[in-house]
PDB file of N, CA and C in Angstrom:
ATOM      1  N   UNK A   1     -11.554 182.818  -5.211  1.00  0.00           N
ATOM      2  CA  UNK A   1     -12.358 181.746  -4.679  1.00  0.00           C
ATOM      3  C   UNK A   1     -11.449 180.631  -4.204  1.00  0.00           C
ATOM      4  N   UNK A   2     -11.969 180.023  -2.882  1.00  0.00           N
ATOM      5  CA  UNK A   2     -11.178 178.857  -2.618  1.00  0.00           C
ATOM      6  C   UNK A   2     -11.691 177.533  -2.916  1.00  0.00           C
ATOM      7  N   UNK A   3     -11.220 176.688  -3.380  1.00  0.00           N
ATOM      8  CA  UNK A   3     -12.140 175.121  -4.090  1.00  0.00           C
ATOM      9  C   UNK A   3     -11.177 174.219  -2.580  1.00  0.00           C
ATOM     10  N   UNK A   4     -12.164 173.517  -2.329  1.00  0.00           N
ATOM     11  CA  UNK A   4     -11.526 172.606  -1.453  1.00  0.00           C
ATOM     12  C   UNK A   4     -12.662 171.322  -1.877  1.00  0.00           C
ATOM     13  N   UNK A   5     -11.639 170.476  -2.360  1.00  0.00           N
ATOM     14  CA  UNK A   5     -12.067 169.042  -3.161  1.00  0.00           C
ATOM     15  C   UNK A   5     -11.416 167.893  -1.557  1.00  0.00           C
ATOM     16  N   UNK A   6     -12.586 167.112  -1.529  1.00  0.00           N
ATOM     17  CA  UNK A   6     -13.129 166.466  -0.915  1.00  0.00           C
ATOM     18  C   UNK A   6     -13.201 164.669  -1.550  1.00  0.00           C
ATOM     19  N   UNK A   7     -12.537 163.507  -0.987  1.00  0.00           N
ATOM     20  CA  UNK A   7     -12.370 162.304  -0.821  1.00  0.00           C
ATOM     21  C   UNK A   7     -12.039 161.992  -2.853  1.00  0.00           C
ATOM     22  N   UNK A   8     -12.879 161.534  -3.545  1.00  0.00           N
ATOM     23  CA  UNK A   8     -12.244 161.128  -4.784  1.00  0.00           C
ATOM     24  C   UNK A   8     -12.317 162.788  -5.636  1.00  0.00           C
ATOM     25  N   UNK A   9     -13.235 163.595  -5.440  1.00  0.00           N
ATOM     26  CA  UNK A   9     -12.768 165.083  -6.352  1.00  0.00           C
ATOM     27  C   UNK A   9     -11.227 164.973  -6.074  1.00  0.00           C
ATOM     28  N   UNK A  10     -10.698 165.200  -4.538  1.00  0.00           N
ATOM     29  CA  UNK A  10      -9.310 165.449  -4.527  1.00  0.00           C
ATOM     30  C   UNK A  10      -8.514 164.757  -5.177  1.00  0.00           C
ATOM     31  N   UNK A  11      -8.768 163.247  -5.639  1.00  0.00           N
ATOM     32  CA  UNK A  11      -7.989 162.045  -6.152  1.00  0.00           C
ATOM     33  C   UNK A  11      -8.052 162.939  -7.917  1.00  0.00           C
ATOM     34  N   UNK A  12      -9.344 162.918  -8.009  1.00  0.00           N
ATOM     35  CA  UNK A  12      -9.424 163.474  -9.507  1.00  0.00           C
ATOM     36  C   UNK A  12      -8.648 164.827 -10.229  1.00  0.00           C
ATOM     37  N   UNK A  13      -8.781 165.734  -8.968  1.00  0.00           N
ATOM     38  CA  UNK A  13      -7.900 167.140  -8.760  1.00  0.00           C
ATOM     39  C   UNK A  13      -6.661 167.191  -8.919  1.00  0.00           C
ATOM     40  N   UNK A  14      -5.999 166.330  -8.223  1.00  0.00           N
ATOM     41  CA  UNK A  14      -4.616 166.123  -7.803  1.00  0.00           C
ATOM     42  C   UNK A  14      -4.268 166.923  -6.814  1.00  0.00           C
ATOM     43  N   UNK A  15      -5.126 167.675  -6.149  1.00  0.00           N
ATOM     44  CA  UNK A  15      -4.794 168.623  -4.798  1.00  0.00           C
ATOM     45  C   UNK A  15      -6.169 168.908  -4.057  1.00  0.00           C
ATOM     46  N   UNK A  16      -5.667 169.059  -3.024  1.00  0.00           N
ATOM     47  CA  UNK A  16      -7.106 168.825  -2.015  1.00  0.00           C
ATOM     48  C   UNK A  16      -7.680 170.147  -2.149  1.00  0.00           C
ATOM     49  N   UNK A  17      -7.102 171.462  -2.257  1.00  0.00           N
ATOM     50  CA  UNK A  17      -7.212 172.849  -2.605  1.00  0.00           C
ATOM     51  C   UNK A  17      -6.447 173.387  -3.519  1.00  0.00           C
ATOM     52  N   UNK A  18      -7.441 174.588  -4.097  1.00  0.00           N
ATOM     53  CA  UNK A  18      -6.864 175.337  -4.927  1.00  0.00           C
ATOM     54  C   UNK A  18      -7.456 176.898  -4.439  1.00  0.00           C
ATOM     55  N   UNK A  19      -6.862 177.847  -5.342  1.00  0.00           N
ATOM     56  CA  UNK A  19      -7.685 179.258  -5.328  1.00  0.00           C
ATOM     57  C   UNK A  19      -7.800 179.918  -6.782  1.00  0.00           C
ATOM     58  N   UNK A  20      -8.903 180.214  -7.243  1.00  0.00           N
ATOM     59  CA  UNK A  20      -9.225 180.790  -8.491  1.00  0.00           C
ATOM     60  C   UNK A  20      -8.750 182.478  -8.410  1.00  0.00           C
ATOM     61  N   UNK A  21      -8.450 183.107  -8.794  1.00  0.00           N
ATOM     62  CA  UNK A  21      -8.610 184.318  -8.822  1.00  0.00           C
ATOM     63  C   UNK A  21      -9.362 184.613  -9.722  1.00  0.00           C
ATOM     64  N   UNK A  22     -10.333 185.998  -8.883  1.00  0.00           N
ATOM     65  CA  UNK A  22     -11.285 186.712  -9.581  1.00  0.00           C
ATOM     66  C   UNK A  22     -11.707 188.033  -9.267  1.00  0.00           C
ATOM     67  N   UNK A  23     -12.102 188.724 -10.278  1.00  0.00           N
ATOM     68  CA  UNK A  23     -12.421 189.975  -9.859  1.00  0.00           C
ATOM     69  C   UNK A  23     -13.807 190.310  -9.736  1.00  0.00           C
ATOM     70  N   UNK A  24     -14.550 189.393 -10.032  1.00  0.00           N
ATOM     71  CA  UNK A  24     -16.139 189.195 -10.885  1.00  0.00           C
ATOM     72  C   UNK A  24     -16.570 188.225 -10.199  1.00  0.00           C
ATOM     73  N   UNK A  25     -17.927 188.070 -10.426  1.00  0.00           N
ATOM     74  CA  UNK A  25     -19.032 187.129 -10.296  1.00  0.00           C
ATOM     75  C   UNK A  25     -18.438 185.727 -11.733  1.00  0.00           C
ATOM     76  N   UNK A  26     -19.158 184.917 -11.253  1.00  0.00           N
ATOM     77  CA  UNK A  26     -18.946 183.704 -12.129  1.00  0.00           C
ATOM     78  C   UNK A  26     -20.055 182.962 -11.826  1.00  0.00           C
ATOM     79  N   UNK A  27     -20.588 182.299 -13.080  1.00  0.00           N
ATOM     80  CA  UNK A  27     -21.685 181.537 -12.565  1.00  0.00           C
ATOM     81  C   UNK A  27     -21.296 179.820 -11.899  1.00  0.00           C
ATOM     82  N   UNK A  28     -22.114 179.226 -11.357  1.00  0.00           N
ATOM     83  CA  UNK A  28     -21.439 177.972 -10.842  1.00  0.00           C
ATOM     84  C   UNK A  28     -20.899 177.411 -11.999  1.00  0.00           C
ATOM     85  N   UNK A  29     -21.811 177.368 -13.197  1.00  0.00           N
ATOM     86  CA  UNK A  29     -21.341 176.545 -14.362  1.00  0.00           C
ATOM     87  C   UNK A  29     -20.497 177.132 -15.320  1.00  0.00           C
ATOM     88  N   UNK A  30     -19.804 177.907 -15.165  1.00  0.00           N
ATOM     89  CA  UNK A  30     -18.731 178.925 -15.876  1.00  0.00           C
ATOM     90  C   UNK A  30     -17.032 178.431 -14.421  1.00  0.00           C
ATOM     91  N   UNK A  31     -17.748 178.491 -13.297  1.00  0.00           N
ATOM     92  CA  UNK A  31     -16.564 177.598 -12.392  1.00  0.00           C
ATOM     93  C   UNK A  31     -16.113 176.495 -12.533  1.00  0.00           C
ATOM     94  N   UNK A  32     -17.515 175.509 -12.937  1.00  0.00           N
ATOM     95  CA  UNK A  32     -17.385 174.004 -13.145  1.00  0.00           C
ATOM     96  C   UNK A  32     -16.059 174.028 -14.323  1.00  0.00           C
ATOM     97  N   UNK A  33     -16.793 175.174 -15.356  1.00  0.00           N
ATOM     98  CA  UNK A  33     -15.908 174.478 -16.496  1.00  0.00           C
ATOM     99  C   UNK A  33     -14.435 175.152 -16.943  1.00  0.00           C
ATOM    100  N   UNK A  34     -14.458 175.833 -15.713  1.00  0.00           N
ATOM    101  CA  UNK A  34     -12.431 176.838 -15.885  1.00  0.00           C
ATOM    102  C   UNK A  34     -11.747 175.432 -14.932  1.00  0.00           C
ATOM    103  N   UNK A  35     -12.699 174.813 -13.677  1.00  0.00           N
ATOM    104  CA  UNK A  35     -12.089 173.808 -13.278  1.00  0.00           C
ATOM    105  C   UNK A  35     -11.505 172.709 -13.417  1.00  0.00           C
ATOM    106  N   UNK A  36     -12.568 172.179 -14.737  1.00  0.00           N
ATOM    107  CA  UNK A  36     -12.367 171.170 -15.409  1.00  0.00           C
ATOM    108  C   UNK A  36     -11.355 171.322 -16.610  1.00  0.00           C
ATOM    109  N   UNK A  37     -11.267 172.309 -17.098  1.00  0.00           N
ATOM    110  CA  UNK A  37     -10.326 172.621 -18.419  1.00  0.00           C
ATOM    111  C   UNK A  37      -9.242 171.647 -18.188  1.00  0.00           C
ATOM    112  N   UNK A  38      -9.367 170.906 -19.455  1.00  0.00           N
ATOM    113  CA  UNK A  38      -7.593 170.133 -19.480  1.00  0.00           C
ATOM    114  C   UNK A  38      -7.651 169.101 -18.248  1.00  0.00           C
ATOM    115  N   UNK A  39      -8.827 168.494 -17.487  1.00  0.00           N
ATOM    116  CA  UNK A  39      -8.603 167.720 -16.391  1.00  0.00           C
ATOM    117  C   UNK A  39     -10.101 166.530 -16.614  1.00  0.00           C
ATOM    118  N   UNK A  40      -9.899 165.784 -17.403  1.00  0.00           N
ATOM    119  CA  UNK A  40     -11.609 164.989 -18.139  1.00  0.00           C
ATOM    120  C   UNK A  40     -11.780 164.470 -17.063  1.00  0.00           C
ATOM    121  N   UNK A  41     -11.228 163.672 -15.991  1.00  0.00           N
ATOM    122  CA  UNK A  41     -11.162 163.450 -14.902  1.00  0.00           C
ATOM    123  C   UNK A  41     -12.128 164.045 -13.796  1.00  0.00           C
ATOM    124  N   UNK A  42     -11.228 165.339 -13.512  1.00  0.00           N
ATOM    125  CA  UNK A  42     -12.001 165.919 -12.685  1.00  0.00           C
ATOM    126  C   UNK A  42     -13.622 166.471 -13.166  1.00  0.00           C
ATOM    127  N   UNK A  43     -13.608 166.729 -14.431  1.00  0.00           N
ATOM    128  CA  UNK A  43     -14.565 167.093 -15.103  1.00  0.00           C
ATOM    129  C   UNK A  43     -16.116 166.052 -14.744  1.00  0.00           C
ATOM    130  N   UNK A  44     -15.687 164.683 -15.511  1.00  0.00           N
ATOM    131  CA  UNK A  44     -16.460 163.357 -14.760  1.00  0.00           C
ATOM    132  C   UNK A  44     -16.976 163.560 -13.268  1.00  0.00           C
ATOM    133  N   UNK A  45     -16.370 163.718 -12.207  1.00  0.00           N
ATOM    134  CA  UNK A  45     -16.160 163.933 -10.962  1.00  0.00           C
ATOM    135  C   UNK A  45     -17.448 165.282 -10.465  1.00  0.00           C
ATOM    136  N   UNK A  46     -16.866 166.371 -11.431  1.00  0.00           N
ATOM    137  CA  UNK A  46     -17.795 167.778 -10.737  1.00  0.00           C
ATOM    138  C   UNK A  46     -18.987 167.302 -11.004  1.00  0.00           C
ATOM    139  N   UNK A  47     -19.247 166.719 -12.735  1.00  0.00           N
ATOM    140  CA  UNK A  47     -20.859 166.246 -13.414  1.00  0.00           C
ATOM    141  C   UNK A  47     -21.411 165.342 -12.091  1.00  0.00           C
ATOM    142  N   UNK A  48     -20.953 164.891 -11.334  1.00  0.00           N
ATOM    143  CA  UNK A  48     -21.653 164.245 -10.080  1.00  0.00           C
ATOM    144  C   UNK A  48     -21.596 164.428  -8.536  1.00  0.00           C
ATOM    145  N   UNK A  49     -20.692 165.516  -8.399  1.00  0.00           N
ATOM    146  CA  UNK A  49     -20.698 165.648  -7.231  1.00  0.00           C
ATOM    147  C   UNK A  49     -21.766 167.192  -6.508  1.00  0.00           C
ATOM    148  N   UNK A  50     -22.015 167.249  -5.453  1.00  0.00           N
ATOM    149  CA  UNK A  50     -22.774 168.377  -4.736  1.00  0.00           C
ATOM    150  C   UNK A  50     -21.663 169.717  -4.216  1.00  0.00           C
ATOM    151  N   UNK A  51     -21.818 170.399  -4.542  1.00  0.00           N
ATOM    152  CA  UNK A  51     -21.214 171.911  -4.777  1.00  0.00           C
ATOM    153  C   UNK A  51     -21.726 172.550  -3.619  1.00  0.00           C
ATOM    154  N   UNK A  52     -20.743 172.942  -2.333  1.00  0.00           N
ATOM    155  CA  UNK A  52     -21.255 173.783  -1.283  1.00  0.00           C
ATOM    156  C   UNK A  52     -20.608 175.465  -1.747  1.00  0.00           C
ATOM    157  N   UNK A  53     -21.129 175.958  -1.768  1.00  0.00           N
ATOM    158  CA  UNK A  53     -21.077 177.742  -1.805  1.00  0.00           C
ATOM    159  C   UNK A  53     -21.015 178.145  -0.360  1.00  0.00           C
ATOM    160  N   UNK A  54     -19.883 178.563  -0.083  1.00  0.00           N
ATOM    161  CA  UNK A  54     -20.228 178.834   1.838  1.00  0.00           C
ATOM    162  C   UNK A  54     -20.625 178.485   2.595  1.00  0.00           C
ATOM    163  N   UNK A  55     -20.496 176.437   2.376  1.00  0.00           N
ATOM    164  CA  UNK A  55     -21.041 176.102   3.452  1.00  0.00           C
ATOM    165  C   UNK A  55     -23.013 175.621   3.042  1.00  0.00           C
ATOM    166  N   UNK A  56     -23.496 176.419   1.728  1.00  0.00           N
ATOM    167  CA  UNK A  56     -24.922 176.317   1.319  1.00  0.00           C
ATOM    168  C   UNK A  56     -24.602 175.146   0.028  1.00  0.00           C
ATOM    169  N   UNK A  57     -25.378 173.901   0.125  1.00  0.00           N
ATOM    170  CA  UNK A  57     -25.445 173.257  -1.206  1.00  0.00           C
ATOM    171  C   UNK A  57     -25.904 173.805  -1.805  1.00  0.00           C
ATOM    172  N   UNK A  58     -25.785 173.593  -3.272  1.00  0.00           N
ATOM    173  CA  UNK A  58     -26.427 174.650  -4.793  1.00  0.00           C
ATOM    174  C   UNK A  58     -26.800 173.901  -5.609  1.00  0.00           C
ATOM    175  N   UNK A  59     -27.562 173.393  -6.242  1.00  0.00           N
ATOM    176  CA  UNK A  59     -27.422 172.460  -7.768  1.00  0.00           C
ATOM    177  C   UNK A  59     -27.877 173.269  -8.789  1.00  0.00           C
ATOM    178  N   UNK A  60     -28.355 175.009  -9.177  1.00  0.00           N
ATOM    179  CA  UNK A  60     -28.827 175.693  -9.702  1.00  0.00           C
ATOM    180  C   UNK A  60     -27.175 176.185 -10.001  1.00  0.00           C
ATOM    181  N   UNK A  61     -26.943 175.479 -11.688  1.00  0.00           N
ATOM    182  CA  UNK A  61     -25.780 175.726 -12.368  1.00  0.00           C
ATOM    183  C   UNK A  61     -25.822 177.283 -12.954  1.00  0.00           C
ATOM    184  N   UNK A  62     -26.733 178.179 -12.741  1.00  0.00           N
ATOM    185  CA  UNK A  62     -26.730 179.435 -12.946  1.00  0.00           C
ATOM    186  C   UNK A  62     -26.666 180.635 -12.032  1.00  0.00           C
ATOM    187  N   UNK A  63     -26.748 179.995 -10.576  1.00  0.00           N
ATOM    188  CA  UNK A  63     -26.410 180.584  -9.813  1.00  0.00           C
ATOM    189  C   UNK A  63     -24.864 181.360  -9.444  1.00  0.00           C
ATOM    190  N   UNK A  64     -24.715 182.528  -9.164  1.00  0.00           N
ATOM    191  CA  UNK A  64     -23.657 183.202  -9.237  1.00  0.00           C
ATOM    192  C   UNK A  64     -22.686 183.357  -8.234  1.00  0.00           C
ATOM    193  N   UNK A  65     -21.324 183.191  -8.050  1.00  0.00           N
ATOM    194  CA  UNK A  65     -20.601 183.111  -7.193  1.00  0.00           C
ATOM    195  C   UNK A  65     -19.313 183.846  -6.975  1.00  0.00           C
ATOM    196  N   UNK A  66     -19.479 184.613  -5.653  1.00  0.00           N
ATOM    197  CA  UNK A  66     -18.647 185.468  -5.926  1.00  0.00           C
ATOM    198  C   UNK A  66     -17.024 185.397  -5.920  1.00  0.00           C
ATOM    199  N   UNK A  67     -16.255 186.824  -5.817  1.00  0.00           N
ATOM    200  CA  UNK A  67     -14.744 186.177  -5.666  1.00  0.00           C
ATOM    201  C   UNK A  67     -14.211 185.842  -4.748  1.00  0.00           C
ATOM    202  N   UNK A  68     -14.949 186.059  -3.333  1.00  0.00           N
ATOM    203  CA  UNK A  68     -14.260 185.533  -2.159  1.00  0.00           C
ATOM    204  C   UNK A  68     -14.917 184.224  -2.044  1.00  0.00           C
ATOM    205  N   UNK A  69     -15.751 183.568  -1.989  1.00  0.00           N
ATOM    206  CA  UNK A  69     -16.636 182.895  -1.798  1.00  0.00           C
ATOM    207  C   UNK A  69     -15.482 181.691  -1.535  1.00  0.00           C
ATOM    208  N   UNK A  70     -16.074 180.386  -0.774  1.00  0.00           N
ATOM    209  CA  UNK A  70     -15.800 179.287  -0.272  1.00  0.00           C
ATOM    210  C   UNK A  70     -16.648 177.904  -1.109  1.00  0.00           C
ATOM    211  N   UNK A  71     -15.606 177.383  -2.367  1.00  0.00           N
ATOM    212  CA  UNK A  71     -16.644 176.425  -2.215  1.00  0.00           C
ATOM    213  C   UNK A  71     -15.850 174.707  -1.986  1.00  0.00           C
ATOM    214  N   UNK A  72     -16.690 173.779  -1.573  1.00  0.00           N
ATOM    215  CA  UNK A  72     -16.849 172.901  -1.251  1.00  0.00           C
ATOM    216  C   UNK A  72     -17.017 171.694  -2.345  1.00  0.00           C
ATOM    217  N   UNK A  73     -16.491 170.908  -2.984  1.00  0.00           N
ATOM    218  CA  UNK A  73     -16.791 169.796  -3.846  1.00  0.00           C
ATOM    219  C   UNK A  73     -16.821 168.336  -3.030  1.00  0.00           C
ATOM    220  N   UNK A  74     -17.960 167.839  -3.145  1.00  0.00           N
ATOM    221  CA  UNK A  74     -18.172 166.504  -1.845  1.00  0.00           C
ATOM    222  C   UNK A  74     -18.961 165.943  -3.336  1.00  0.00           C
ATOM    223  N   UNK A  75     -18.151 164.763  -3.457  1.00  0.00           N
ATOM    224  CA  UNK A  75     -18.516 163.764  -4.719  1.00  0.00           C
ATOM    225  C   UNK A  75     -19.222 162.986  -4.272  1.00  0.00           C
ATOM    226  N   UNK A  76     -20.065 161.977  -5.224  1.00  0.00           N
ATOM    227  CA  UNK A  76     -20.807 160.776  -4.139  1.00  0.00           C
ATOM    228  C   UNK A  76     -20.095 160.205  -3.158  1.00  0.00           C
ATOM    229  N   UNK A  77     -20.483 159.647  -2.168  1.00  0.00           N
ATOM    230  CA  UNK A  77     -20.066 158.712  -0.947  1.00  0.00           C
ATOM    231  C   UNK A  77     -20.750 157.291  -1.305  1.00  0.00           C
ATOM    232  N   UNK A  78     -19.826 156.249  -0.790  1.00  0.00           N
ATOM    233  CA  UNK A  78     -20.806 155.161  -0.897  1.00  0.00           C
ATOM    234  C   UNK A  78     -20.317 154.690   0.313  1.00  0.00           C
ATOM    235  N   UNK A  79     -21.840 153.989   0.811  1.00  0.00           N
ATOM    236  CA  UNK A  79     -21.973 153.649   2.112  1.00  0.00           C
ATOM    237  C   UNK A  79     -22.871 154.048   2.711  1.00  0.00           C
ATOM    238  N   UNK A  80     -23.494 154.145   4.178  1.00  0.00           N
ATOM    239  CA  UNK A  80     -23.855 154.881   4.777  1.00  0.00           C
ATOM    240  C   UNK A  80     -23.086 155.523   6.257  1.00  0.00           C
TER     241      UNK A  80
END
C-alpha cells in the first residue's frame, strides 16, 4: 500500500509518503493503527483526518483494504 500524507499528517509523519507492505487485506482500522505505532503524533492526526482509498473517501473503520491500494490522508483544513 502507498500512504501519501497530506499538509499537517505529513508534518506529523515526518514524510510525505510511505509504502506498507502486504500480502493481505487489512482493515482501515488495523492500517490506522500499524501507522500510528510508536508515532502519538501522527496517531492524534489520523483520529481526525479523512482517509481516501483510491481516490474514494471512507470513514467505515472496518472497511477492507487491499495491498496495492492507494491511500490518501487529508487532515482538517482550516479556512475556506
Amino acid at each position: 500500500m502507498k500512504i501519501r500524507y497530506f499538509a499537517g499528517a505529513a508534518e506529523a509523519a515526518g514524510v510525505t509518503e510511505e509504502t506498507i507492505e502486504s500480502d493481505f487485506e487489512v482493515t482501515v482500522a488495523e492500517l490506522v493503527d500499524q501507522l500510528s505505532a510508536d508515532r502519538e503524533r501522527l496517531a492524534k492526526v489520523l483520529a481526525v483526518s479523512t482517509l481516501l482509498i483510491d481516490g474514494r473517501p471512507t470513514h467505515v473503520r472496518t472497511e477492507y483494504v487491499s495491498p496495492g491500494a492507494q491511500i490518501d490522508v487529508l487532515p482538517p483544513f482550516a479556512g475556506g
